[in-house]
N, C-alpha and C. Protein backbone atom coordinates (compact mmCIF):
# COMPACT_ATOMS: atom_id res chain seq x y z
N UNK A 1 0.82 -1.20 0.00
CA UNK A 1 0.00 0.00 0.00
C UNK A 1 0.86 1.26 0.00
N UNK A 2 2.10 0.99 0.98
CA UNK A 2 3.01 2.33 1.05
C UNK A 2 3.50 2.87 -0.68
N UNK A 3 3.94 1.62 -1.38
CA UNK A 3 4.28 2.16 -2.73
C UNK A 3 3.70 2.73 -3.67
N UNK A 4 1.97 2.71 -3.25
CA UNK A 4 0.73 2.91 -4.42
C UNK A 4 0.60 4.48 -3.91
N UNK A 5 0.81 4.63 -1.87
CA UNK A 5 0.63 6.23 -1.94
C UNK A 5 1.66 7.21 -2.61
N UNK A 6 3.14 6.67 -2.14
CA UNK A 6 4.66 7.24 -2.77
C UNK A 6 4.24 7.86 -4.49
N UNK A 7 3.77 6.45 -5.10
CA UNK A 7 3.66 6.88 -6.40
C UNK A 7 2.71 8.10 -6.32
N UNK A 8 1.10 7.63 -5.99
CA UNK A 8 0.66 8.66 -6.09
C UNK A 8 0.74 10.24 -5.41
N UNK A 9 1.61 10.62 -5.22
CA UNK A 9 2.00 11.51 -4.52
C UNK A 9 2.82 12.44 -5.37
N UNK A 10 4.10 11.40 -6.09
CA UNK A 10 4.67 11.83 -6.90
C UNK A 10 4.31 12.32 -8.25
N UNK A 11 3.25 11.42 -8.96
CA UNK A 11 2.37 11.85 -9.52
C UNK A 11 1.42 13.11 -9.76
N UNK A 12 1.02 13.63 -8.22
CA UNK A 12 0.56 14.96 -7.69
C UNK A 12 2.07 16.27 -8.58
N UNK A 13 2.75 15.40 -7.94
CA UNK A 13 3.90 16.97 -7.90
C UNK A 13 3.79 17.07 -8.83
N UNK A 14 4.40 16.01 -9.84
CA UNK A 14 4.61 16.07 -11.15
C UNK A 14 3.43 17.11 -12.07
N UNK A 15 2.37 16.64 -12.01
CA UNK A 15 1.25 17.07 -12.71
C UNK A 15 1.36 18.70 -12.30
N UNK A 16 1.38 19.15 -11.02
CA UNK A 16 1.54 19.99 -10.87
C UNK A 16 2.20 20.87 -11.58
N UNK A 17 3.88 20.27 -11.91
CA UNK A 17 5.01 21.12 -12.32
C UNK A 17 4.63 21.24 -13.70
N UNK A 18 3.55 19.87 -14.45
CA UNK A 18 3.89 19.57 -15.98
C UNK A 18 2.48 20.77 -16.33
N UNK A 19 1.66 21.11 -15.06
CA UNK A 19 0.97 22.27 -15.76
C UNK A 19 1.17 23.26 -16.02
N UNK A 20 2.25 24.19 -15.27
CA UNK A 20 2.94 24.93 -15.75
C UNK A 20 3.70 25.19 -16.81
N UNK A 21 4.24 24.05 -16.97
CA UNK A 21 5.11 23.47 -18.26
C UNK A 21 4.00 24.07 -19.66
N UNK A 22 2.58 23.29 -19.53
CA UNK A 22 1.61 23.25 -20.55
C UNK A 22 1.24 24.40 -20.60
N UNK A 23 0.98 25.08 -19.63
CA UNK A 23 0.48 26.39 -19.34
C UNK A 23 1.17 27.42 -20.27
N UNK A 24 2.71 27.46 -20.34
CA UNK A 24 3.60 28.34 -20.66
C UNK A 24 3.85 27.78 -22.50
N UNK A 25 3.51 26.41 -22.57
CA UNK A 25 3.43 26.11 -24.46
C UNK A 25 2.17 26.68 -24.74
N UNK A 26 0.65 26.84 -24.15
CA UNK A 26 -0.19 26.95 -24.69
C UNK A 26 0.03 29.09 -25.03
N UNK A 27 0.40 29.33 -23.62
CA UNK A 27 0.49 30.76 -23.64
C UNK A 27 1.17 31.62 -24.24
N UNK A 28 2.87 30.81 -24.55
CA UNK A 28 3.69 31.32 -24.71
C UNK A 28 4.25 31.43 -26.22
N UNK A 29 3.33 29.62 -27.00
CA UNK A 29 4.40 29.19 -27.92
C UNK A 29 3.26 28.92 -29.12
N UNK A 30 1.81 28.19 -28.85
CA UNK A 30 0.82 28.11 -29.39
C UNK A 30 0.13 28.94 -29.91
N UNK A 31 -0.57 29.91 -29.02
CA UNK A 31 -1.53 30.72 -28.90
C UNK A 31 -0.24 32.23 -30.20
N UNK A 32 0.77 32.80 -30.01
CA UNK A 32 1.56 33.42 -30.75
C UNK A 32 1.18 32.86 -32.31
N UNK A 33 1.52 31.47 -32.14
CA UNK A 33 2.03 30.94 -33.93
C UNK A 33 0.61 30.39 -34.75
N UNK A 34 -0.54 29.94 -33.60
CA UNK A 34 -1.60 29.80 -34.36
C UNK A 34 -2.61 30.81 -34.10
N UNK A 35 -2.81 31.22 -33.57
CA UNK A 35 -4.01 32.59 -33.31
C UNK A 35 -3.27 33.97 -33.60
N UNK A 36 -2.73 34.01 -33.72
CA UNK A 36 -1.44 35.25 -33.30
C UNK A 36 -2.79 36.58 -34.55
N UNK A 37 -2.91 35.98 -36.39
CA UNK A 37 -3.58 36.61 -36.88
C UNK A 37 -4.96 36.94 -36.80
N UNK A 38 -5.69 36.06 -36.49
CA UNK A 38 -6.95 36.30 -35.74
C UNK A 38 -7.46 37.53 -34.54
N UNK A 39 -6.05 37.19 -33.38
CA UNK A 39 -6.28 37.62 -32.52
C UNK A 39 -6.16 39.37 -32.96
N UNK A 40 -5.09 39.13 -33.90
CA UNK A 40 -5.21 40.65 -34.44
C UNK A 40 -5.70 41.56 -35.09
N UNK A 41 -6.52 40.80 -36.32
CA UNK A 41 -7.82 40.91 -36.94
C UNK A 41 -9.39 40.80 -35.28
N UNK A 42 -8.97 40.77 -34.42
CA UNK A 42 -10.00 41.14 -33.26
C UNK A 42 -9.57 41.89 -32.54
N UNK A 43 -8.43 42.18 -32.67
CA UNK A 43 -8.02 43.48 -31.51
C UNK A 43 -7.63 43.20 -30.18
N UNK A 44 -7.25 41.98 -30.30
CA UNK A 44 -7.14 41.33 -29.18
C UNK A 44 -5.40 41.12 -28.62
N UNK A 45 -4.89 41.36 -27.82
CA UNK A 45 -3.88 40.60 -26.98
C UNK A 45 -3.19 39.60 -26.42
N UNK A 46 -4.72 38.85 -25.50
CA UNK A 46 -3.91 37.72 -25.02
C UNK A 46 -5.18 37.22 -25.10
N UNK A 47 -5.32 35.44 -25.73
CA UNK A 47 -6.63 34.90 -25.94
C UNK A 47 -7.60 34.57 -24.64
N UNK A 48 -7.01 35.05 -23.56
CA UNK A 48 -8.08 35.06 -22.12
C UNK A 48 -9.22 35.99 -22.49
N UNK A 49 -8.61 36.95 -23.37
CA UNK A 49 -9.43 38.48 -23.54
C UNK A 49 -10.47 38.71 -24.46
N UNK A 50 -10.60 37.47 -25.26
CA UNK A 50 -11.74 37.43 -25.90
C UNK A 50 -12.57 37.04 -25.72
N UNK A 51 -13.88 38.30 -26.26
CA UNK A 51 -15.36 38.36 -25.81
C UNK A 51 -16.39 38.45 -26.69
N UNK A 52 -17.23 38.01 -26.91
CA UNK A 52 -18.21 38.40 -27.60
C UNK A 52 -19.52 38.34 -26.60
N UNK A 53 -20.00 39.65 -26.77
CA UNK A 53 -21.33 40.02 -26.02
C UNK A 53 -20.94 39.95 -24.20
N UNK A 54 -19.74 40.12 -24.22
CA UNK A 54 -19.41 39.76 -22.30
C UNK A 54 -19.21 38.42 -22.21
N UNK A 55 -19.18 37.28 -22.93
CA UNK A 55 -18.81 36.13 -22.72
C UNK A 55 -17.67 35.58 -23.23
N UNK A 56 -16.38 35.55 -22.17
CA UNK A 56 -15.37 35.22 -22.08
C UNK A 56 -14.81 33.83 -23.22
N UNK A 57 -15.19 33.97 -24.21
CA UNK A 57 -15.24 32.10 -24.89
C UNK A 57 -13.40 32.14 -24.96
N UNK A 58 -12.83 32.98 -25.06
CA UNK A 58 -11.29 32.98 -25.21
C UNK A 58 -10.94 32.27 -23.52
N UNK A 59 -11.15 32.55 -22.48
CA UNK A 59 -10.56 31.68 -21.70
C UNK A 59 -11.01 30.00 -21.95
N UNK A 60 -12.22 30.17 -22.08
CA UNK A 60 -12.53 28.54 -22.63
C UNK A 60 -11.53 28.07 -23.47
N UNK A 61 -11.55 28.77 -24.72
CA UNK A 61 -10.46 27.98 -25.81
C UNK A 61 -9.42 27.74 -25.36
N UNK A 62 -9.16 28.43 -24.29
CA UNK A 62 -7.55 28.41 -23.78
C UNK A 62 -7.58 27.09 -22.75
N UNK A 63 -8.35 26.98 -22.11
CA UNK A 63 -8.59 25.58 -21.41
C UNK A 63 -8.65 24.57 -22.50
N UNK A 64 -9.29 24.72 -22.95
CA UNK A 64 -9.70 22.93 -24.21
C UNK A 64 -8.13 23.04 -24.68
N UNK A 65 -7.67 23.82 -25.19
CA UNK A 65 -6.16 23.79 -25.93
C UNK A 65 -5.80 23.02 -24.36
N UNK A 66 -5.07 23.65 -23.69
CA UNK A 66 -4.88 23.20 -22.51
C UNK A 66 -4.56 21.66 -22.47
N UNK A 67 -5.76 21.16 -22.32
CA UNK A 67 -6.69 19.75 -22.00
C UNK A 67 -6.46 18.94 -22.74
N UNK A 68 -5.90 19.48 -24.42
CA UNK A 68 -6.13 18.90 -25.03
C UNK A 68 -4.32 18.51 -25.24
N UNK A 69 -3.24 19.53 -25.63
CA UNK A 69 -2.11 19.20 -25.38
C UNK A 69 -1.57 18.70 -24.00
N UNK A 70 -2.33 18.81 -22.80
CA UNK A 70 -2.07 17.69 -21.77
C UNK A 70 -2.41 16.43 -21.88
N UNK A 71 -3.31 16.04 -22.43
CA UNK A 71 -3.82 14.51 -22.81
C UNK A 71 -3.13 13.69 -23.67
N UNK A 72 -3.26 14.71 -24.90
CA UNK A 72 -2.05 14.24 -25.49
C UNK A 72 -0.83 13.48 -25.04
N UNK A 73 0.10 14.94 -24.14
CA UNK A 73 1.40 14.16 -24.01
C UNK A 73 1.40 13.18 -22.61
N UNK A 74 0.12 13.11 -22.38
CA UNK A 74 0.01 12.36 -21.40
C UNK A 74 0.05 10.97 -21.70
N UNK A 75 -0.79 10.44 -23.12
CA UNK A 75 -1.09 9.45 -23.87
C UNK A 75 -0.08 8.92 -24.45
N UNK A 76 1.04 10.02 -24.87
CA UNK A 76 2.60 9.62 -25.29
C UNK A 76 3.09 9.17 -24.21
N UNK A 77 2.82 9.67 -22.79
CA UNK A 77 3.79 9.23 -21.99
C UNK A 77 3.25 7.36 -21.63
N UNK A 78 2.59 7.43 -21.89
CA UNK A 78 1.26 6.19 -21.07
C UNK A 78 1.90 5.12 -21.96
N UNK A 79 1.53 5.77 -23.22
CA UNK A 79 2.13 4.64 -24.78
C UNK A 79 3.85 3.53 -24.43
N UNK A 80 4.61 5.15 -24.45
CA UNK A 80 5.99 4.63 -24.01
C UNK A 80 6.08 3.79 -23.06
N UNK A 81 5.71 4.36 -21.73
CA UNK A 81 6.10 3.19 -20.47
C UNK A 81 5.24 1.88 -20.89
N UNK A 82 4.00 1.42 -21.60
CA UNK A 82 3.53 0.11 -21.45
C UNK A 82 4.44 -0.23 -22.68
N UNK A 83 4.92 0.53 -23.71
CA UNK A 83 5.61 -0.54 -24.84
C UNK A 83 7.33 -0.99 -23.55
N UNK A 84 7.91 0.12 -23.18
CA UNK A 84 8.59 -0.89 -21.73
C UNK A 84 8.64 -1.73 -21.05
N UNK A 85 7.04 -1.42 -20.50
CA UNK A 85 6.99 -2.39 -19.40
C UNK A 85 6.46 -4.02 -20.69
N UNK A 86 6.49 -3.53 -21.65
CA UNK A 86 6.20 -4.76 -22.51
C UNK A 86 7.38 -5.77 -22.69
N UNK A 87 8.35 -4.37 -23.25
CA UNK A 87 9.63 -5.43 -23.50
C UNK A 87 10.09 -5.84 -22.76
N UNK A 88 10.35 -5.46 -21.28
CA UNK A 88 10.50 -5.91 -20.23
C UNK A 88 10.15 -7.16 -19.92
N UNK A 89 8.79 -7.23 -20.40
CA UNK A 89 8.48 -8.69 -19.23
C UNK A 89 8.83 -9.82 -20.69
N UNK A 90 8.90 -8.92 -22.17
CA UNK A 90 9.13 -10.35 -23.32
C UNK A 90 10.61 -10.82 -23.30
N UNK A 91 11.70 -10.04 -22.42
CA UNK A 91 12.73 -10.32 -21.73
C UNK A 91 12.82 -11.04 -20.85
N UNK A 92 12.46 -10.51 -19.89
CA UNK A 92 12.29 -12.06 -18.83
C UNK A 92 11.40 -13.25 -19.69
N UNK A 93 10.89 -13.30 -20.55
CA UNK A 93 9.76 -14.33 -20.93
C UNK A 93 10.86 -15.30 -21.40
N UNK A 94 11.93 -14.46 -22.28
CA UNK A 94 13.22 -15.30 -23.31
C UNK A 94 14.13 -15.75 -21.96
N UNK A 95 14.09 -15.06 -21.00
CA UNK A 95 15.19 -15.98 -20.20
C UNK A 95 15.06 -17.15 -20.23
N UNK A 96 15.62 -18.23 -19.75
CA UNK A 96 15.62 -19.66 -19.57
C UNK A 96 15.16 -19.80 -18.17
N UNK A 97 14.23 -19.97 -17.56
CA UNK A 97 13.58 -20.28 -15.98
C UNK A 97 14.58 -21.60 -15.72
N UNK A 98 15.38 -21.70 -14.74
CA UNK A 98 16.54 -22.67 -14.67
C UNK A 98 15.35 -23.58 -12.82
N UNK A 99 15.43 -24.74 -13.29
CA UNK A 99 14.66 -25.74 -12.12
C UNK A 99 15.97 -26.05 -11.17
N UNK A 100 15.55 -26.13 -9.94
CA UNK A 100 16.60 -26.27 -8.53
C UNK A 100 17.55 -27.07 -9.05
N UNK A 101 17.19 -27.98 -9.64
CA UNK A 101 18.35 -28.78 -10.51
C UNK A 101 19.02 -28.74 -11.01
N UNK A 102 18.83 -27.88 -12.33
CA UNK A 102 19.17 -27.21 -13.40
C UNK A 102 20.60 -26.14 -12.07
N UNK A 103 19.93 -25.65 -11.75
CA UNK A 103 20.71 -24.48 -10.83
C UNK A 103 22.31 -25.43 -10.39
N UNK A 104 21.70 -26.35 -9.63
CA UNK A 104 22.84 -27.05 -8.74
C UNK A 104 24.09 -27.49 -9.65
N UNK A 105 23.21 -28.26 -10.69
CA UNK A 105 24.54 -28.54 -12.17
C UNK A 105 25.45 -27.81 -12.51
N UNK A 106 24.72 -26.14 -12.60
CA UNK A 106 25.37 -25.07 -13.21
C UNK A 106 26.17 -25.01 -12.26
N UNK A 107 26.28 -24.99 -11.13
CA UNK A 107 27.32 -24.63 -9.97
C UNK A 107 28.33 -25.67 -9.88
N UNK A 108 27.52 -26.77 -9.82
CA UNK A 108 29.05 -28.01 -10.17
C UNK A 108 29.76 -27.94 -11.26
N UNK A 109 28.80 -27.88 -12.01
CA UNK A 109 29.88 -27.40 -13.56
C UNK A 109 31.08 -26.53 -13.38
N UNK A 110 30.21 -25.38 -12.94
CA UNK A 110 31.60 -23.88 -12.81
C UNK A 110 32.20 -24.25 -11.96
N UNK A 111 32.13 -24.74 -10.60
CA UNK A 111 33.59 -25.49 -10.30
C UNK A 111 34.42 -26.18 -10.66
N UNK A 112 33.63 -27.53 -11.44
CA UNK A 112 34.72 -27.96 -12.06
C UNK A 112 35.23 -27.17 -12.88
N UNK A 113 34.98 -26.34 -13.70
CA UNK A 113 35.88 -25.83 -14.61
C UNK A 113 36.73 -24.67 -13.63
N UNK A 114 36.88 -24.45 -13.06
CA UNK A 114 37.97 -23.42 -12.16
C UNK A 114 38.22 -24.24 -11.73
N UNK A 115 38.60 -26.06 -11.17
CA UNK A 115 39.88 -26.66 -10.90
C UNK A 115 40.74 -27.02 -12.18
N UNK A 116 40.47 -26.87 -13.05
CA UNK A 116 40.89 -26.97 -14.59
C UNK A 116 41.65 -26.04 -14.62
């Protein structure tokens, strides 16, 4: 149980730090290179600031972007570790599982060959 809270804990921080991370591509690096003409053809600044009729729909878009490049690289990250934890276990699968027997031989063997 102690290892399931550790993880999830670490997990917490992480997410934490990786929203900032997302926060600063959507704000910094996205929103510039794909809205950048729009926003200027509206008179606009920063896409929090767009309104039509008093309704904020620019912070919305800025969430779904958000949500949507977090999921994403979340799904990359998810992808990678199970193709790992895949090869991983088709590694152990190719080992040879050696029986108590099997074991004891191997040890008599390698002695005899180091009195040789």
């Amino acid at each position: 149980m102690r290892g399931n809270v550790i993880d999830l804990a670490v997990a917490v921080i992480i997410g934490g730090a990786f929203s900032g991370i997302v926060g600063s591509l959507i704000n910094d690096v996205i929103t510039p290179l794909l809205l950048k003409p729009s926003m200027e053809a509206l008179h606009v600044d920063k896409l929090e600031n767009l309104a039509w009729k008093g309704v904020l729909y620019g912070k919305f878009l800025s969430s779904v972007i958000n949500f949507l490049v977090t999921a994403f690289i979340i799904f990359l990250m998810v992808k990678t570790m199970n193709k790992a934890v895949k090869k991983k276990k088709d590694d152990d699968e190719k080992a040879p599982l050696l029986t108590k027997d099997q074991e004891l031989l191997t040890e008599i063997k390698d002695l005899l060959s180091k009195k040789e």
